[in-house]
C-alpha atoms as a PDB file:
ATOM      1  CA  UNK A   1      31.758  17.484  40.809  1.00  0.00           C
ATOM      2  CA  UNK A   2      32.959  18.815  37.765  1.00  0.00           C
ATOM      3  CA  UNK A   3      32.997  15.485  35.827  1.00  0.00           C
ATOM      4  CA  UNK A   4      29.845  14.408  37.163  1.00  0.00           C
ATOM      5  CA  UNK A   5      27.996  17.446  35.373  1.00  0.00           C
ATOM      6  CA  UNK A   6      29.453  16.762  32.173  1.00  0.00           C
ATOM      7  CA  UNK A   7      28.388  13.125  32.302  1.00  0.00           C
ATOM      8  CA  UNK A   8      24.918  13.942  33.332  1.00  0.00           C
ATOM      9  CA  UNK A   9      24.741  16.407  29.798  1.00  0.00           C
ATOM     10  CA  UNK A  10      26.224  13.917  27.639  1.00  0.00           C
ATOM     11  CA  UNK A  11      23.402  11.531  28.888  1.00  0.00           C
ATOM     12  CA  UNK A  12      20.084  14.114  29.077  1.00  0.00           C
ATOM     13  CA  UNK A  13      21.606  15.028  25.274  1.00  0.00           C
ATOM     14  CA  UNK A  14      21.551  10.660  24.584  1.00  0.00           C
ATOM     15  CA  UNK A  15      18.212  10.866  25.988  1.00  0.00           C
ATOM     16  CA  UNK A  16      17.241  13.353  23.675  1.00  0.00           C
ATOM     17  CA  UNK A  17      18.618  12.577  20.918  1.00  0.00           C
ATOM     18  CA  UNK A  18      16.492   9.059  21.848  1.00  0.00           C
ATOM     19  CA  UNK A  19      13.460  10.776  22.581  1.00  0.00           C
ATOM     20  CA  UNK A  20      13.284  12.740  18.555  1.00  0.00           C
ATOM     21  CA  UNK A  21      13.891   9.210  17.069  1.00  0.00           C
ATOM     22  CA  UNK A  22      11.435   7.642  18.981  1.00  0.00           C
ATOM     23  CA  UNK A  23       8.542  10.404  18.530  1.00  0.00           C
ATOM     24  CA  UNK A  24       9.748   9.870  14.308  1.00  0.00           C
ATOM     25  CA  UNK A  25       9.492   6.784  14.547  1.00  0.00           C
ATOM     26  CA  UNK A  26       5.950   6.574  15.700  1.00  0.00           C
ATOM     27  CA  UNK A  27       4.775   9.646  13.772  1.00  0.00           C
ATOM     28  CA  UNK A  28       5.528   8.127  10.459  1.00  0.00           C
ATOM     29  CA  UNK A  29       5.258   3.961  11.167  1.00  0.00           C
ATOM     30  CA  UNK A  30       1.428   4.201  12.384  1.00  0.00           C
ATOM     31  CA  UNK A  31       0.136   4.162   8.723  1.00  0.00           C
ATOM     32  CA  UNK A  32       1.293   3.952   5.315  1.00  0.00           C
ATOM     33  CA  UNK A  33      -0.477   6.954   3.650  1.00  0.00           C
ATOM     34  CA  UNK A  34      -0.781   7.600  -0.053  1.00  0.00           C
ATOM     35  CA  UNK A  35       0.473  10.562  -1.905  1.00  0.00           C
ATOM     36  CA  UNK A  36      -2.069  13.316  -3.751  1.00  0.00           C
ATOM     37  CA  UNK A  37      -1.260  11.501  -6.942  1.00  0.00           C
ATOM     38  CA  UNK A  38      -2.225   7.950  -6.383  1.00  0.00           C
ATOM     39  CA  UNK A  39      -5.714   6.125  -5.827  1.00  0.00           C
ATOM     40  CA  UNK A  40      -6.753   3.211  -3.851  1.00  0.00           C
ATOM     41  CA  UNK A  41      -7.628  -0.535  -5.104  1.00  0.00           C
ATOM     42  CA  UNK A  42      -8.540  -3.426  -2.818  1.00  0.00           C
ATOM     43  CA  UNK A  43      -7.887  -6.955  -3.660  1.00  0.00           C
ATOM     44  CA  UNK A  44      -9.283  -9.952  -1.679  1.00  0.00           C
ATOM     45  CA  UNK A  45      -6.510 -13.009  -0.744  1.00  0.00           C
ATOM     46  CA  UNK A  46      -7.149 -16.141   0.840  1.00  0.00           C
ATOM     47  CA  UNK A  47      -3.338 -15.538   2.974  1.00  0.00           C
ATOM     48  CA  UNK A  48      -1.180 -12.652   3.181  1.00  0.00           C
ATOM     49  CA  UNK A  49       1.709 -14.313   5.189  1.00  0.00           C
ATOM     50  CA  UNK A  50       4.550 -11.727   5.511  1.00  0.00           C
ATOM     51  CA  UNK A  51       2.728  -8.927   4.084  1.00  0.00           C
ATOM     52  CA  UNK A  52       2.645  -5.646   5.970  1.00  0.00           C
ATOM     53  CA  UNK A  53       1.577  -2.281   6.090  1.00  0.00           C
ATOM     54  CA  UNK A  54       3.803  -0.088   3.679  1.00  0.00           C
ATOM     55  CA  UNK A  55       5.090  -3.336   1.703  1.00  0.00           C
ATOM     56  CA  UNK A  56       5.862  -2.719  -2.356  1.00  0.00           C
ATOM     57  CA  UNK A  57       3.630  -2.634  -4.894  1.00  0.00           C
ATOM     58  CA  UNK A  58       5.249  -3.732  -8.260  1.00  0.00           C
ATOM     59  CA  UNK A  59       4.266  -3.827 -11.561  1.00  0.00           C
ATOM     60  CA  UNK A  60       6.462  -5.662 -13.491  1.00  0.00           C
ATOM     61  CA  UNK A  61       9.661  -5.009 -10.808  1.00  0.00           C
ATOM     62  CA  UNK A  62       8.760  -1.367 -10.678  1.00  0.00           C
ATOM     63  CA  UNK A  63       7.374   0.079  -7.617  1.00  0.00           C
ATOM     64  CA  UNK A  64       3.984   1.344  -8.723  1.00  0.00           C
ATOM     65  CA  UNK A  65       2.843   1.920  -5.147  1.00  0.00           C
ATOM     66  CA  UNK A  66       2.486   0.399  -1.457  1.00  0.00           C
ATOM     67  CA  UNK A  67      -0.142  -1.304   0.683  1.00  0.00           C
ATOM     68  CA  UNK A  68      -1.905   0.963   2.184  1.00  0.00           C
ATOM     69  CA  UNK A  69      -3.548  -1.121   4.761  1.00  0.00           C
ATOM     70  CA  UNK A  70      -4.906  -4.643   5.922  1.00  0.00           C
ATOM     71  CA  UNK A  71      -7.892  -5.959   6.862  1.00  0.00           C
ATOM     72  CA  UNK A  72      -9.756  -8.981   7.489  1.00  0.00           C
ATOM     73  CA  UNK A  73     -13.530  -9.915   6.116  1.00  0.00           C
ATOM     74  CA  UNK A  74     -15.005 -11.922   8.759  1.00  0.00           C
ATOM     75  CA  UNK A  75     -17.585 -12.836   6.735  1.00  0.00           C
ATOM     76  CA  UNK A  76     -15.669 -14.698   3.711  1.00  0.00           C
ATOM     77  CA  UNK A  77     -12.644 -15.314   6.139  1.00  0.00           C
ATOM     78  CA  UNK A  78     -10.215 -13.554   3.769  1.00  0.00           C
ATOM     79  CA  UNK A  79      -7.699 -10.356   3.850  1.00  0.00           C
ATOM     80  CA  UNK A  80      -8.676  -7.186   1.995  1.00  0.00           C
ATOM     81  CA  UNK A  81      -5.916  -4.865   0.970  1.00  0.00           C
ATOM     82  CA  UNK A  82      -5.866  -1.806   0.293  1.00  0.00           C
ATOM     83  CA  UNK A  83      -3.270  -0.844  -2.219  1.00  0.00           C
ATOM     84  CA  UNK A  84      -2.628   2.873  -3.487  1.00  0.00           C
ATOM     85  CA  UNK A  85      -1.006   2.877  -6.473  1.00  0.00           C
ATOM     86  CA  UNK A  86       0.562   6.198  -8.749  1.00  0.00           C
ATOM     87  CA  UNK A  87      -2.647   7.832 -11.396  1.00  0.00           C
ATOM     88  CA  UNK A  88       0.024   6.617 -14.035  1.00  0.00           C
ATOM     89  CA  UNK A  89      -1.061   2.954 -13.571  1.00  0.00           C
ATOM     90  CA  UNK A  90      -3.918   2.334 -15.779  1.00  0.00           C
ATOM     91  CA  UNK A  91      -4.764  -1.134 -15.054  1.00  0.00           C
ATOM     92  CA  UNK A  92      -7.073  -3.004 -16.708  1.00  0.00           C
ATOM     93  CA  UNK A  93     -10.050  -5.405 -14.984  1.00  0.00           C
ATOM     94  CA  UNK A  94      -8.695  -8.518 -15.247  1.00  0.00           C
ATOM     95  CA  UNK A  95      -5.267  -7.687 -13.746  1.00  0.00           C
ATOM     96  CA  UNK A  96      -3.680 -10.428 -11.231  1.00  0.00           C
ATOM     97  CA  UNK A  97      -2.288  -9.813  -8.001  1.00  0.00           C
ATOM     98  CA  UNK A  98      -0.135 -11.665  -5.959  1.00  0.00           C
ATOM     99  CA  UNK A  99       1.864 -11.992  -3.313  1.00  0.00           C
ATOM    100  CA  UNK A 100       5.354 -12.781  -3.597  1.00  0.00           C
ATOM    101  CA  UNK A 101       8.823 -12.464  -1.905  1.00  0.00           C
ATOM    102  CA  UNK A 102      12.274 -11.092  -2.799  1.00  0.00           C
ATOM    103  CA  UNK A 103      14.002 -14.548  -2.284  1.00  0.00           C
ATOM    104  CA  UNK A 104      13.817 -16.997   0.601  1.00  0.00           C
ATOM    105  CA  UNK A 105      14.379 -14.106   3.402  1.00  0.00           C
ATOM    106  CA  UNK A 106      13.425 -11.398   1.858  1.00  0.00           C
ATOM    107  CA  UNK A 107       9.930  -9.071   2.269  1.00  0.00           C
ATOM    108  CA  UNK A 108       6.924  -9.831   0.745  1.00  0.00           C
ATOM    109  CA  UNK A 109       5.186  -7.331  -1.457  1.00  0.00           C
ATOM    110  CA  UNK A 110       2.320  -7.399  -4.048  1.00  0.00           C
ATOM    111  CA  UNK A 111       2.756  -8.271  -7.920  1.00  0.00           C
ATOM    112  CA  UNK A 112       0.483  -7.037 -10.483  1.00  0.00           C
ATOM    113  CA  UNK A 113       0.243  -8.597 -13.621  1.00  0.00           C
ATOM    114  CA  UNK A 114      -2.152  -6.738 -16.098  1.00  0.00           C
ATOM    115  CA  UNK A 115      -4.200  -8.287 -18.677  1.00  0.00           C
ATOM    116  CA  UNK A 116      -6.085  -7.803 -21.740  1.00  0.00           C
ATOM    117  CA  UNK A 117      -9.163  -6.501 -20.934  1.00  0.00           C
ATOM    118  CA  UNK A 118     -10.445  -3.519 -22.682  1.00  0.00           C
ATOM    119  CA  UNK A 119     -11.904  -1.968 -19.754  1.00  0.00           C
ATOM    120  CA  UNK A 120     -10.079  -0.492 -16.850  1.00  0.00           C
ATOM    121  CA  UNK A 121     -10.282  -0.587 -13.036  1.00  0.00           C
ATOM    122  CA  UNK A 122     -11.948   2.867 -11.365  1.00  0.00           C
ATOM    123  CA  UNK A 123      -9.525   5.083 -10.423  1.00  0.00           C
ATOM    124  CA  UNK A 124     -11.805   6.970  -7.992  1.00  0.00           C
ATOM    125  CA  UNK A 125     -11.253   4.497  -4.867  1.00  0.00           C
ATOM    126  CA  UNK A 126     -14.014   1.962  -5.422  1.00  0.00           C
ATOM    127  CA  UNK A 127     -11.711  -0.229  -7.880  1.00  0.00           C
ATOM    128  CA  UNK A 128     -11.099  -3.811  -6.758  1.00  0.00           C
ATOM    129  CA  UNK A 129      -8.564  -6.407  -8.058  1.00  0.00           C
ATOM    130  CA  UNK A 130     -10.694  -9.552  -8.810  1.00  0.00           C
ATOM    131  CA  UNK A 131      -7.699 -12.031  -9.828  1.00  0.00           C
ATOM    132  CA  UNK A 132      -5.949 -12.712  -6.533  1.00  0.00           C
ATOM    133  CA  UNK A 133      -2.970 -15.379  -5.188  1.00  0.00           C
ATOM    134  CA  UNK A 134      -2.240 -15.321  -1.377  1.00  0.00           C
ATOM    135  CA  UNK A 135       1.400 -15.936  -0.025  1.00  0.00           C
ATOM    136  CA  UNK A 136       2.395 -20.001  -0.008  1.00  0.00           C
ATOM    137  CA  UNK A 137       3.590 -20.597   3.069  1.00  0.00           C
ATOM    138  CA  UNK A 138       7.799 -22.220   2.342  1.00  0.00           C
ATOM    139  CA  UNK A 139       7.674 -24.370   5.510  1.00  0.00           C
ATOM    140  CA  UNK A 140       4.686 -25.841   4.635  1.00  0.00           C
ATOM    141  CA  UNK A 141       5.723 -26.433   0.963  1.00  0.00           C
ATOM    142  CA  UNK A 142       8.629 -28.015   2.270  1.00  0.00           C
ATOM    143  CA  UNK A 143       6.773 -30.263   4.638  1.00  0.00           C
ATOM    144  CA  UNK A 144       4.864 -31.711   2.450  1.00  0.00           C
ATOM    145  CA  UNK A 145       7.151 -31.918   0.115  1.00  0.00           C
ATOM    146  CA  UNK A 146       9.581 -33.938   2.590  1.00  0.00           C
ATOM    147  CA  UNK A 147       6.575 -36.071   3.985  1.00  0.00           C
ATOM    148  CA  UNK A 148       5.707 -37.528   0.574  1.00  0.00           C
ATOM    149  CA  UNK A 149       6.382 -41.580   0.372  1.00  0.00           C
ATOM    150  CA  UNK A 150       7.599 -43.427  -2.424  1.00  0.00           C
ATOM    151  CA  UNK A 151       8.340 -42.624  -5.937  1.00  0.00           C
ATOM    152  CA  UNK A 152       6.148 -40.997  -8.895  1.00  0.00           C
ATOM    153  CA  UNK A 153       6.691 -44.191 -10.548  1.00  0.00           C
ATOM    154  CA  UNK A 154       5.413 -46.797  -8.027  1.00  0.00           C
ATOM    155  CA  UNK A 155       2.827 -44.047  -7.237  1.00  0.00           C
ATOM    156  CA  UNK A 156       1.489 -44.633 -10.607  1.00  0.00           C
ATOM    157  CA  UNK A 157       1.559 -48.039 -10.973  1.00  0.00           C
ATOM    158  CA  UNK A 158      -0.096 -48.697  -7.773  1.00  0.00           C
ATOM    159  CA  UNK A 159      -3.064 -46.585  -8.736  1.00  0.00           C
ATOM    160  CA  UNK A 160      -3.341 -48.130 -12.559  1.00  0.00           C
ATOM    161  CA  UNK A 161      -5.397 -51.246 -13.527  1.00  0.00           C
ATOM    162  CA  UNK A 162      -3.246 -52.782 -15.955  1.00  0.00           C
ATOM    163  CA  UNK A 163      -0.283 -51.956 -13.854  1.00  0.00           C
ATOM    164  CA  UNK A 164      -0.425 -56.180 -12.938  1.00  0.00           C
ATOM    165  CA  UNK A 165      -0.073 -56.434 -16.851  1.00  0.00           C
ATOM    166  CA  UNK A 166       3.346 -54.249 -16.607  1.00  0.00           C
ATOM    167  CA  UNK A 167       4.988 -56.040 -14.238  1.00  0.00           C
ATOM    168  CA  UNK A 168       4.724 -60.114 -14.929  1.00  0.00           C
ATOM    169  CA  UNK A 169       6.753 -60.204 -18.426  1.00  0.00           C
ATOM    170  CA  UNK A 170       4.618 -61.088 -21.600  1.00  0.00           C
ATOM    171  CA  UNK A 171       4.159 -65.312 -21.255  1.00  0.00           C
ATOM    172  CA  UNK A 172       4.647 -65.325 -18.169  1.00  0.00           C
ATOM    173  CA  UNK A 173       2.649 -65.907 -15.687  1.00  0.00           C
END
């Protein structure tokens, strides 16, 4: 009897041990939520393939901020994202955002590339990204890639006019 309590403590302790990580986990993986110092900027992309909720924001390799959330326009059939990024960030209006990936397996997370522009996206919430380049798809780059027939070179000459001229040697005919 005496082992049997000491087994059924060790397990109501695993239990609740399980239950804290599991209440954690939920509390803080419902939505990525942005700090007092940052401000939010959406950006419009025709795919966001591998992009989630809480993913990087980098300027120039340097985390900047995160994606704050992810929605879909129904009406132009594209994603908007919401990004929050630091007050430090200044960007300007024609800054460029895309999404890329750390390697072949690794996450997906936003890039900004800032321009030249002398004026500056609002920093009050309204701001939006206008420059935009959705995920490309590595399967489908490789498909196509794979399915392609024939060389560049007879490629070309089958689609040029005086390709007939190329092929017979000069005087002969």
């Amino acid at each position: 009897m005496r082992e049997s309590a000491f087994e059924t403590l060790i397990g109501a302790a695993v239990l609740a041990v399980a239950a804290v990580f599991l209440w954690f986990a939920l509390a803080r993986g419902g939505e990525a939520s942005a700090s007092g110092n940052q401000y939010d900027v959406t950006a419009r992309f025709n795919s966001v393939s591998g992009l989630a909720r809480g993913s990087d924001v980098r300027i120039a390799g340097v985390k900047a901020g995160i994606v704050k959330a992810i929605d879909g326009d129904p009406e132009r059939f594209e994603a908007v994202v919401t990004l929050a990024l630091d007050t430090k960030w200044v960007l300007p209006d024609d800054t460029d955002a895309r999404v890329s990936t750390d390697g072949l397996l690794g996450g997906a997370y936003i890039a900004l590339e800032p321009g030249a522009g002398m004026d500056n996206i609002a920093q009050d919430g309204t701001g939006e990204i206008q420059y935009t380049r959705g995920s490309v798809d590595l399967l489908t780059l490789f498909a196509s890639f794979a399915s392609g027939s024939g060389s560049s070179e007879e490629n070309a000459l089958a689609d040029d006019p005086l390709a007939e001229d190329l092929e017979a040697p000069m005087g002969v005919e």
